[in-house]
Every structure is written in structure tokens, then in C-alpha cells.
N, C-alpha and C. Protein backbone atom coordinates (compact mmCIF):
# COMPACT_ATOMS: atom_id res chain seq x y z
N UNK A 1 -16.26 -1.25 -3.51
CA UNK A 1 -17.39 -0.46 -3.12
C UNK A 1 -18.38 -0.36 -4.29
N UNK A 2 -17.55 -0.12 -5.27
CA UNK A 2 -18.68 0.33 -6.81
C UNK A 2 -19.46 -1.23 -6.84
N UNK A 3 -18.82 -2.34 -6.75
CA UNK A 3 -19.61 -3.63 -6.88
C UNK A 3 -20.68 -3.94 -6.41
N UNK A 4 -20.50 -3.62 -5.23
CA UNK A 4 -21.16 -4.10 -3.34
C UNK A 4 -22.44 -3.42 -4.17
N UNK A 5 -22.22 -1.52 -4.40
CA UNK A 5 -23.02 -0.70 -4.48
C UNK A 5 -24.20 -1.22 -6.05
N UNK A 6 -23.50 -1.63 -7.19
CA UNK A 6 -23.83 -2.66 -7.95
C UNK A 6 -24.84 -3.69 -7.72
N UNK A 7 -24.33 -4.45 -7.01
CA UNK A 7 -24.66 -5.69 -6.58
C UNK A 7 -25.95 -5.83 -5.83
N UNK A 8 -26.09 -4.44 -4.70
CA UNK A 8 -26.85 -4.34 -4.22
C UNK A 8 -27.97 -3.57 -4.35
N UNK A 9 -27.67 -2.69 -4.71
CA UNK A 9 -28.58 -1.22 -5.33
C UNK A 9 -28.12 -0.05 -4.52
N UNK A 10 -28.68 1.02 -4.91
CA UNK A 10 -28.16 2.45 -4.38
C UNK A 10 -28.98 2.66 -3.09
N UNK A 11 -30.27 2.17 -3.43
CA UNK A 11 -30.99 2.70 -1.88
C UNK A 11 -30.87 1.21 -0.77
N UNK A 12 -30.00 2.36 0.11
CA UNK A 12 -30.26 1.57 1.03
C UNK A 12 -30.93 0.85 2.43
N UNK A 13 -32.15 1.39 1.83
CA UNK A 13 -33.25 1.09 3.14
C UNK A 13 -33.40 -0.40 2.70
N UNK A 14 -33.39 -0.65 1.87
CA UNK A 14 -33.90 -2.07 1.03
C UNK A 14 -32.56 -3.40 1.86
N UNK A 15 -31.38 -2.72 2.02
CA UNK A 15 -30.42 -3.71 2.05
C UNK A 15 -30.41 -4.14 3.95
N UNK A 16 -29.96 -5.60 3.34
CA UNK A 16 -30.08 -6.84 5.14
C UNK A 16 -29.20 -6.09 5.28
N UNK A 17 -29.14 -6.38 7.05
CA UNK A 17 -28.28 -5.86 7.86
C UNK A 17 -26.72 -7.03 7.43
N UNK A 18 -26.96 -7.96 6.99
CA UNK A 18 -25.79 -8.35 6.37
C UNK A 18 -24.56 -7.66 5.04
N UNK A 19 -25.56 -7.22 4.49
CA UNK A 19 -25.26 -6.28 3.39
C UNK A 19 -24.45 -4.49 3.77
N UNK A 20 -25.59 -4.69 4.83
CA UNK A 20 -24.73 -3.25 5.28
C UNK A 20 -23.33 -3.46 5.74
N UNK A 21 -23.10 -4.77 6.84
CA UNK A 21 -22.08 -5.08 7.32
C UNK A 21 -20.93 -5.30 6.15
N UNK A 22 -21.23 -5.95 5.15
CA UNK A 22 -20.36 -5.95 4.28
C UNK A 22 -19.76 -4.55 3.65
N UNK A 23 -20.82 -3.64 2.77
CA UNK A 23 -20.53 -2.20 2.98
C UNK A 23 -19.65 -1.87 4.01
N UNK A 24 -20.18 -1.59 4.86
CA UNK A 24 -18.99 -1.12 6.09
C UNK A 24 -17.57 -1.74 6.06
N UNK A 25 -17.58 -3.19 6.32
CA UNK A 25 -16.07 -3.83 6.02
C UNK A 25 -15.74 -3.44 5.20
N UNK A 26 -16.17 -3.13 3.80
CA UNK A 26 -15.40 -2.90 2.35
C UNK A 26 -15.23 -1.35 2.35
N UNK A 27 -15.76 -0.63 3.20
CA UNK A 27 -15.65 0.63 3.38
C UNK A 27 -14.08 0.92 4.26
N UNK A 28 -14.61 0.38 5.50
CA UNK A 28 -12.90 0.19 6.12
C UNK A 28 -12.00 -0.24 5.84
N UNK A 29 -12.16 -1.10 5.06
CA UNK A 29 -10.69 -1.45 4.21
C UNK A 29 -10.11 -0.80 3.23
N UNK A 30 -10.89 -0.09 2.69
CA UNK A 30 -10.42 1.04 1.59
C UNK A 30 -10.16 2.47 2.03
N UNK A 31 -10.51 2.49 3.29
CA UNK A 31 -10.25 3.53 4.01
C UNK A 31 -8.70 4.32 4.14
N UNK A 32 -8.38 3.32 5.31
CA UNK A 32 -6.74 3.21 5.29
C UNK A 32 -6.26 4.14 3.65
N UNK A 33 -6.15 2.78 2.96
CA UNK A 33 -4.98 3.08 1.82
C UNK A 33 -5.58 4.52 1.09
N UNK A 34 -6.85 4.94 1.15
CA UNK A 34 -7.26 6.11 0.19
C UNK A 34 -6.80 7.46 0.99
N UNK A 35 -7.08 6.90 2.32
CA UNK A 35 -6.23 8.16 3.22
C UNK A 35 -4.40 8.50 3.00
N UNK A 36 -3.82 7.03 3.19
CA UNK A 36 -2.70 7.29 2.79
C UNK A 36 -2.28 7.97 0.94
N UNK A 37 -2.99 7.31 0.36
CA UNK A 37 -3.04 8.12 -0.89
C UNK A 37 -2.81 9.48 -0.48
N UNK A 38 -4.31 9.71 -0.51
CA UNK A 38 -4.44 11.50 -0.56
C UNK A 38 -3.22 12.30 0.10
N UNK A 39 -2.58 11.76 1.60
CA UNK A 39 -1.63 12.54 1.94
C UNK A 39 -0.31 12.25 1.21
N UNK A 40 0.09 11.31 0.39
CA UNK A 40 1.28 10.93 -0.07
C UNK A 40 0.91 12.09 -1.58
N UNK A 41 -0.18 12.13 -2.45
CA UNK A 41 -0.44 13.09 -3.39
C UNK A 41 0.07 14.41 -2.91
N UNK A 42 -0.57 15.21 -1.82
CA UNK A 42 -0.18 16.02 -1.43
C UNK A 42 0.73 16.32 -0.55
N UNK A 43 1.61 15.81 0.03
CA UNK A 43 3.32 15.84 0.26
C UNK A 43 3.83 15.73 -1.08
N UNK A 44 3.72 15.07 -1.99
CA UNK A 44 4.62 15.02 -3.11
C UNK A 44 4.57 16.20 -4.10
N UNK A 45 3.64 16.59 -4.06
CA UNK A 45 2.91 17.44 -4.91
C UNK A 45 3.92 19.02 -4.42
N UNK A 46 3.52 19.18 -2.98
CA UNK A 46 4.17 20.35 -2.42
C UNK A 46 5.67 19.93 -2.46
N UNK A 47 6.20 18.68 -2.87
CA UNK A 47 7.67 18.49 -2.17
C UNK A 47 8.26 18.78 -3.53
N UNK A 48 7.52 18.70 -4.76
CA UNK A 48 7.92 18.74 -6.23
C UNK A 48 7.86 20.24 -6.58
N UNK A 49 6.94 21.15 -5.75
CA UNK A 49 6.20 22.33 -6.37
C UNK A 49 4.99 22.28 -7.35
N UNK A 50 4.25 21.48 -7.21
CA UNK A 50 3.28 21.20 -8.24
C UNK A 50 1.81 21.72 -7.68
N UNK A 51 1.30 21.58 -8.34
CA UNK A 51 -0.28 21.71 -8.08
C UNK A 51 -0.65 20.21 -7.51
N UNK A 52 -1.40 19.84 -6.49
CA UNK A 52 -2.47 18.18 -6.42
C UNK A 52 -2.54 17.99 -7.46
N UNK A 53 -3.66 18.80 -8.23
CA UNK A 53 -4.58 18.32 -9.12
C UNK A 53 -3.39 18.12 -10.48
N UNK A 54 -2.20 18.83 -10.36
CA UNK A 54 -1.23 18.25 -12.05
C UNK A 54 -0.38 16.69 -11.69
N UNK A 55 0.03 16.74 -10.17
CA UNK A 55 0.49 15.79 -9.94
C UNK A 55 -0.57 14.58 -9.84
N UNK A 56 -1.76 14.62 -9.56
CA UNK A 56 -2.65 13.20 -9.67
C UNK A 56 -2.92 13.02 -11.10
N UNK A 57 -3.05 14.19 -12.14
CA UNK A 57 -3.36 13.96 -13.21
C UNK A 57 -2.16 13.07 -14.16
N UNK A 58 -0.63 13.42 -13.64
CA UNK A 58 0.03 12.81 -13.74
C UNK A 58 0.43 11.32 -13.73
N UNK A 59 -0.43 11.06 -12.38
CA UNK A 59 -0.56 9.93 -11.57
C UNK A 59 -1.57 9.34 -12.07
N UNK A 60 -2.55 9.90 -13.09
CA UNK A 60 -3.65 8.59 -13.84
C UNK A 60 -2.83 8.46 -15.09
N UNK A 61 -2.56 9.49 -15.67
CA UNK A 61 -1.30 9.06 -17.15
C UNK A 61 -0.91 7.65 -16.92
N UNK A 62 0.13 8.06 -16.15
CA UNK A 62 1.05 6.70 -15.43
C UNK A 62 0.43 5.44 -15.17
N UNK A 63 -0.81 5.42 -14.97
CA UNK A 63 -1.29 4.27 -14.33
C UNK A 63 -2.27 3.87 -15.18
N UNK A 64 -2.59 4.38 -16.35
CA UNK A 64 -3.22 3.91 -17.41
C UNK A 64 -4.89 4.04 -17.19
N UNK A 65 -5.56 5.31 -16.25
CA UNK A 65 -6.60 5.47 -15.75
C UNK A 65 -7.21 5.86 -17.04
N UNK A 66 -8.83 5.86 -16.77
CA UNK A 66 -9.40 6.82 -18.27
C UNK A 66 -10.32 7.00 -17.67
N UNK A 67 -10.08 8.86 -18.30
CA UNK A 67 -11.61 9.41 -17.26
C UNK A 67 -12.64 9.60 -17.79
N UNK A 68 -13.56 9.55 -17.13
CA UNK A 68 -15.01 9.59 -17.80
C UNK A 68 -15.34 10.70 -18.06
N UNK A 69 -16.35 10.13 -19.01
CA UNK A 69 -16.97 11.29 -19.77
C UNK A 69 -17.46 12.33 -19.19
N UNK A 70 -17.46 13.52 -19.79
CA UNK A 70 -17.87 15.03 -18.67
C UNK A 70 -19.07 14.54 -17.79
N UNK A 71 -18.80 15.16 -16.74
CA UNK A 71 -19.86 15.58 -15.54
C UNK A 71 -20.17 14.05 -14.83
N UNK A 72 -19.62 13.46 -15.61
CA UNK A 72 -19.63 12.06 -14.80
C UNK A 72 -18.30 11.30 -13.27
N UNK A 73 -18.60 11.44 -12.11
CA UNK A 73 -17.73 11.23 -11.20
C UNK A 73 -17.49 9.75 -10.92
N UNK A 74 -16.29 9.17 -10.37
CA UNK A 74 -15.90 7.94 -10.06
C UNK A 74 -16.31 7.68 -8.41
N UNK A 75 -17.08 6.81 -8.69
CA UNK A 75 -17.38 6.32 -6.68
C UNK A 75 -16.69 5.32 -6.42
């Protein structure tokens, strides 16, 4: 998505209807697995006693994530 969004620019009045179609496919495909994420975070989270937010923070440790600099969000 960050590429597409890259690749193409942010506004999207500008982008072919090909472009959108791609967006969309790359949207639905990441769909699925980010949904299953989020509910597997939070079953585990409650199944451990944890907080979401200690168990995902956990879960970027582990996975060698690095977060950005303040006030800055990941799309």
C-alpha cells in the first residue's frame, strides 16, 4: 500500500482508473491477514492477561520493527 501510495501520489483525483483498481486489489489483499492479526493480538493478549498495546509492543521487539520518530504514524 505505502508503495502504490508512493508510486502514485497521495491525491487521488489525479490517479487512472487503473491505478485505483490496483489500490483496491492491494487493499483487499492486505485486508484479510491485518484483520486476522488484530483479532489474534487481542485473543492473545486477553488469553495471557496483558494489555493489546504491551503484547503488540512485544510483538515489534520480536520482529525486529523500529518505530518512528514521535508523532509520526505507519500507513
Amino acid at each position: 500500500m505505502k508503495r502504490l501510495q508512493e508510486e502514485f501520489g497521495i491525491s487521488t483525483l489525479q490517479w487512472t482508473d487503473e491505478q485505483h483498481v490496483a489500490w483496491r486489489d492491494a487493499w483487499e489483499a492486505g485486508r484479510v491477514p491485518f484483520e486476522e492479526m488484530d483479532m489474534a493480538l487481542t485473543y492473545h493478549a486477553e488469553t495471557l492477561g496483558l494489555e493489546r498495546s504491551e503484547l503488540e509492543a512485544m510483538v515489534h521487539k520480536a520482529t525486529g520493527h523500529v518505530p518512528l520518530p514521535d508523532g509520526q504514524q505507519d500507513t
